[in-house]
Protein backbone atom coordinates (compact mmCIF):
# COMPACT_ATOMS: atom_id res chain seq x y z
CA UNK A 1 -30.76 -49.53 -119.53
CA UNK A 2 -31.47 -46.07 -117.99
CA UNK A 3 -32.44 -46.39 -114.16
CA UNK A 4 -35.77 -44.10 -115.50
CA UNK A 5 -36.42 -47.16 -117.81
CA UNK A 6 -35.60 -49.81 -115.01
CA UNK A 7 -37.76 -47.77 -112.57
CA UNK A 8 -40.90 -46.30 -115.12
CA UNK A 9 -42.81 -49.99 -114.43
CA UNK A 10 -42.15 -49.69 -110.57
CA UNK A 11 -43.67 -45.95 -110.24
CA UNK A 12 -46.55 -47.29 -112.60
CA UNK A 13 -46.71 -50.32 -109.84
CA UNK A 14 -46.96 -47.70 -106.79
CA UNK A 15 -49.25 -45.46 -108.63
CA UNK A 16 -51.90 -48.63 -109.19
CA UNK A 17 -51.73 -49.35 -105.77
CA UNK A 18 -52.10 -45.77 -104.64
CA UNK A 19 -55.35 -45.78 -107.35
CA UNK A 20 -56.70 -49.14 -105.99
CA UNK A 21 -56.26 -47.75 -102.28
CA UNK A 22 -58.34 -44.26 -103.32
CA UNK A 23 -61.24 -46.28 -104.96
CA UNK A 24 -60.94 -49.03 -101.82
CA UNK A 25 -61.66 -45.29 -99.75
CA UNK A 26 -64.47 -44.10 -101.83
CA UNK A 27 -66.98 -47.60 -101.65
CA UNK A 28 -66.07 -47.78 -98.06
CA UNK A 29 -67.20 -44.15 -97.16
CA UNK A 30 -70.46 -44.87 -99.70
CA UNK A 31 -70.92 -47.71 -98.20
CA UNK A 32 -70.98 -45.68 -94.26
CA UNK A 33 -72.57 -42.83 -95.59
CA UNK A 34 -75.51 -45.65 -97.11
CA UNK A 35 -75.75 -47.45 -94.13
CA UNK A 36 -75.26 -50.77 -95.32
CA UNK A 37 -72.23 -51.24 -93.11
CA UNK A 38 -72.13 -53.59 -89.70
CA UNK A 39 -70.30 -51.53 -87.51
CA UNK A 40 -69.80 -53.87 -84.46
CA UNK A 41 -68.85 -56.84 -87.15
CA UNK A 42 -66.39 -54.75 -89.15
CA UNK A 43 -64.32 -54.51 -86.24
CA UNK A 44 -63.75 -57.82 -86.09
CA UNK A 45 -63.39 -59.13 -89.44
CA UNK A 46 -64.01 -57.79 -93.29
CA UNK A 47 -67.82 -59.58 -93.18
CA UNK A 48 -69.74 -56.63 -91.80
CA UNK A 49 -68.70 -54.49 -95.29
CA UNK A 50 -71.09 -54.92 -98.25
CA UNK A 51 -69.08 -57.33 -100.93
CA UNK A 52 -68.24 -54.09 -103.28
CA UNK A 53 -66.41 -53.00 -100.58
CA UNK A 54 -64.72 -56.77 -99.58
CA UNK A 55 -63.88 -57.07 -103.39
CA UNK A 56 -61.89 -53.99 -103.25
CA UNK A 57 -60.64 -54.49 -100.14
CA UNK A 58 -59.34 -57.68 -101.45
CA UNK A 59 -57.99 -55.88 -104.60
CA UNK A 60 -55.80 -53.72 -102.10
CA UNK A 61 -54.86 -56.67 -100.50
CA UNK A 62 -53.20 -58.24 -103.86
CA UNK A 63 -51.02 -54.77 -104.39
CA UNK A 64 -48.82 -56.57 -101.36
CA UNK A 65 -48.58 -60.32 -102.10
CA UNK A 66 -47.40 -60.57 -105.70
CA UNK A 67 -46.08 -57.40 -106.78
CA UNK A 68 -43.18 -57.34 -103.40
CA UNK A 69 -41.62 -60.24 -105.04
CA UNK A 70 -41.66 -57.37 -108.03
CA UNK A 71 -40.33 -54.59 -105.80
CA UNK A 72 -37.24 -56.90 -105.04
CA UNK A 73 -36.69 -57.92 -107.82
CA UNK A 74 -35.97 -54.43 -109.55
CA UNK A 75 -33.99 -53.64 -106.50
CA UNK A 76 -31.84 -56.44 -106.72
CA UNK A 77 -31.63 -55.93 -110.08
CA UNK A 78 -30.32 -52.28 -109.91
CA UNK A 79 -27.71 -52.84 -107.59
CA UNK A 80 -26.28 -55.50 -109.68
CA UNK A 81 -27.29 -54.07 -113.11
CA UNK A 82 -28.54 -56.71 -114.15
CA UNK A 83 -31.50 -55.24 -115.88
CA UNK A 84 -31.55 -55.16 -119.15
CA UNK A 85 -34.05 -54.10 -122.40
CA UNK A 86 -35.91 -57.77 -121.64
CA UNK A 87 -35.83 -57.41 -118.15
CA UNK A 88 -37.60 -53.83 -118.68
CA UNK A 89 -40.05 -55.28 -121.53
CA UNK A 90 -40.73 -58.04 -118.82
CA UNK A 91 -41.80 -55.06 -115.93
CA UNK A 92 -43.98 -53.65 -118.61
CA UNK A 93 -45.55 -56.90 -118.82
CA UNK A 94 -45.82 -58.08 -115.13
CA UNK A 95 -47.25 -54.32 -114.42
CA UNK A 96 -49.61 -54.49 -117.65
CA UNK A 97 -50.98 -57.97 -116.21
CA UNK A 98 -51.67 -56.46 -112.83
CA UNK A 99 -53.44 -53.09 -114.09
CA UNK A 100 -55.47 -55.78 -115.92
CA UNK A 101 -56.13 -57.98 -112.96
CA UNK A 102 -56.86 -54.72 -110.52
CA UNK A 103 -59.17 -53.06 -112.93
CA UNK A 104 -61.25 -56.59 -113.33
CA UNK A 105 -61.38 -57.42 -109.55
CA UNK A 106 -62.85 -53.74 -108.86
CA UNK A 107 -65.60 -53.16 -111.46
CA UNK A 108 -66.56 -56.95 -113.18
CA UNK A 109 -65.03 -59.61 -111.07
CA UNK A 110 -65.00 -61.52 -114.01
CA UNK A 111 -62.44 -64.18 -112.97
CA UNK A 112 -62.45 -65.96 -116.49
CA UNK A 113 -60.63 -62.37 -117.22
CA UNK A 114 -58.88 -61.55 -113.47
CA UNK A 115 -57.24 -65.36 -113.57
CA UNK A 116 -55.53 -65.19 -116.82
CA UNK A 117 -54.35 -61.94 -115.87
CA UNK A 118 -53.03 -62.74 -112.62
CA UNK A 119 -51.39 -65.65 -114.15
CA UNK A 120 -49.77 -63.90 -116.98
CA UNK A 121 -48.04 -61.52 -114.11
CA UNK A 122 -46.96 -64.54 -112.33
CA UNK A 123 -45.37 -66.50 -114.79
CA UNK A 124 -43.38 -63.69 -116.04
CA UNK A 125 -42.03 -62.51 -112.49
CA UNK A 126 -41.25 -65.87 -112.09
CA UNK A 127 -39.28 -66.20 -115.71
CA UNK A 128 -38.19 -62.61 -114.37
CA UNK A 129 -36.86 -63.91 -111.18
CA UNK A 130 -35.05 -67.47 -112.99
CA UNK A 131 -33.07 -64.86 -115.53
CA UNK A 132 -31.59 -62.67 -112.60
CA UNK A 133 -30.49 -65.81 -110.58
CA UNK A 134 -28.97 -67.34 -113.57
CA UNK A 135 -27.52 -63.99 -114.58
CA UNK A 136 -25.98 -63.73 -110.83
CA UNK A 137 -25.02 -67.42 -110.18
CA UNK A 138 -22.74 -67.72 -114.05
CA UNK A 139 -21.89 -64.10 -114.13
CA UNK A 140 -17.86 -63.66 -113.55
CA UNK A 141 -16.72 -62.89 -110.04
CA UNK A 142 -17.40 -59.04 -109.00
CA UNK A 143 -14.28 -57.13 -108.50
């Protein structure tokens, strides 16, 4: 595989979080400019925004749990080229699963829809991760 290929899901990854961090920026200025913001409580904690704002706050929030274990991964992957055409078709899929999950937790919150998601992403970083550690631990010595 090309390194474009390898890194196309990653830059797709970024650019999410980048989108979910703009949107995150516009319902918390509406929310200032409408008043319905807590000031003295929203230094404290997130409970002084309006829940729009904690849902996409919380949205933001998921671009660093999950999705680092992702970053590694390709990383890792690169410098010991181990990724292949599955382990790109896998990216596509982890990445697909969290535009899915983002785009639900910021307009419906529809968690019937935002669970399956999230779980789809999951499971395949975690099949993701299991093929690169086998690949590394029986791969032949490096040079």
């Amino acid at each position: 595989m090309t390194i474009p290929a390898i890194l196309l899901p990653v830059f797709v990854q970024v650019a999410l979080t980048f989108a979910v961090l703009f949107r995150l920026g516009a319902v918390r200025l509406r929310a200032v400019k409408a008043g319905s913001v807590e000031r003295e409580r929203v230094l404290i904690d997130d409970s002084g925004w309006p829940a729009q704002v904690r849902q996409a706050s919380n949205c933001f929030r998921n671009q660093f749990e999950v999705p680092v274990l992702f970053y590694a991964l390709v990383a890792f992957a690169l410098v010991t080229r181990q990724a292949d055409g599955l382990f790109v078709v896998l990216s596509w899929v982890f990445v697909l699963s969290r535009i899915v999950h983002a785009v639900v937790h910021v307009t419906s919150n529809a968690l019937s829809i935002r669970f399956p998601a999230y779980m789809v992403g999951v499971v395949v970083l975690m099949l993701m991760w299991i093929l690169f550690a086998l690949a590394i631990l029986f791969a032949p010595a490096m040079p």
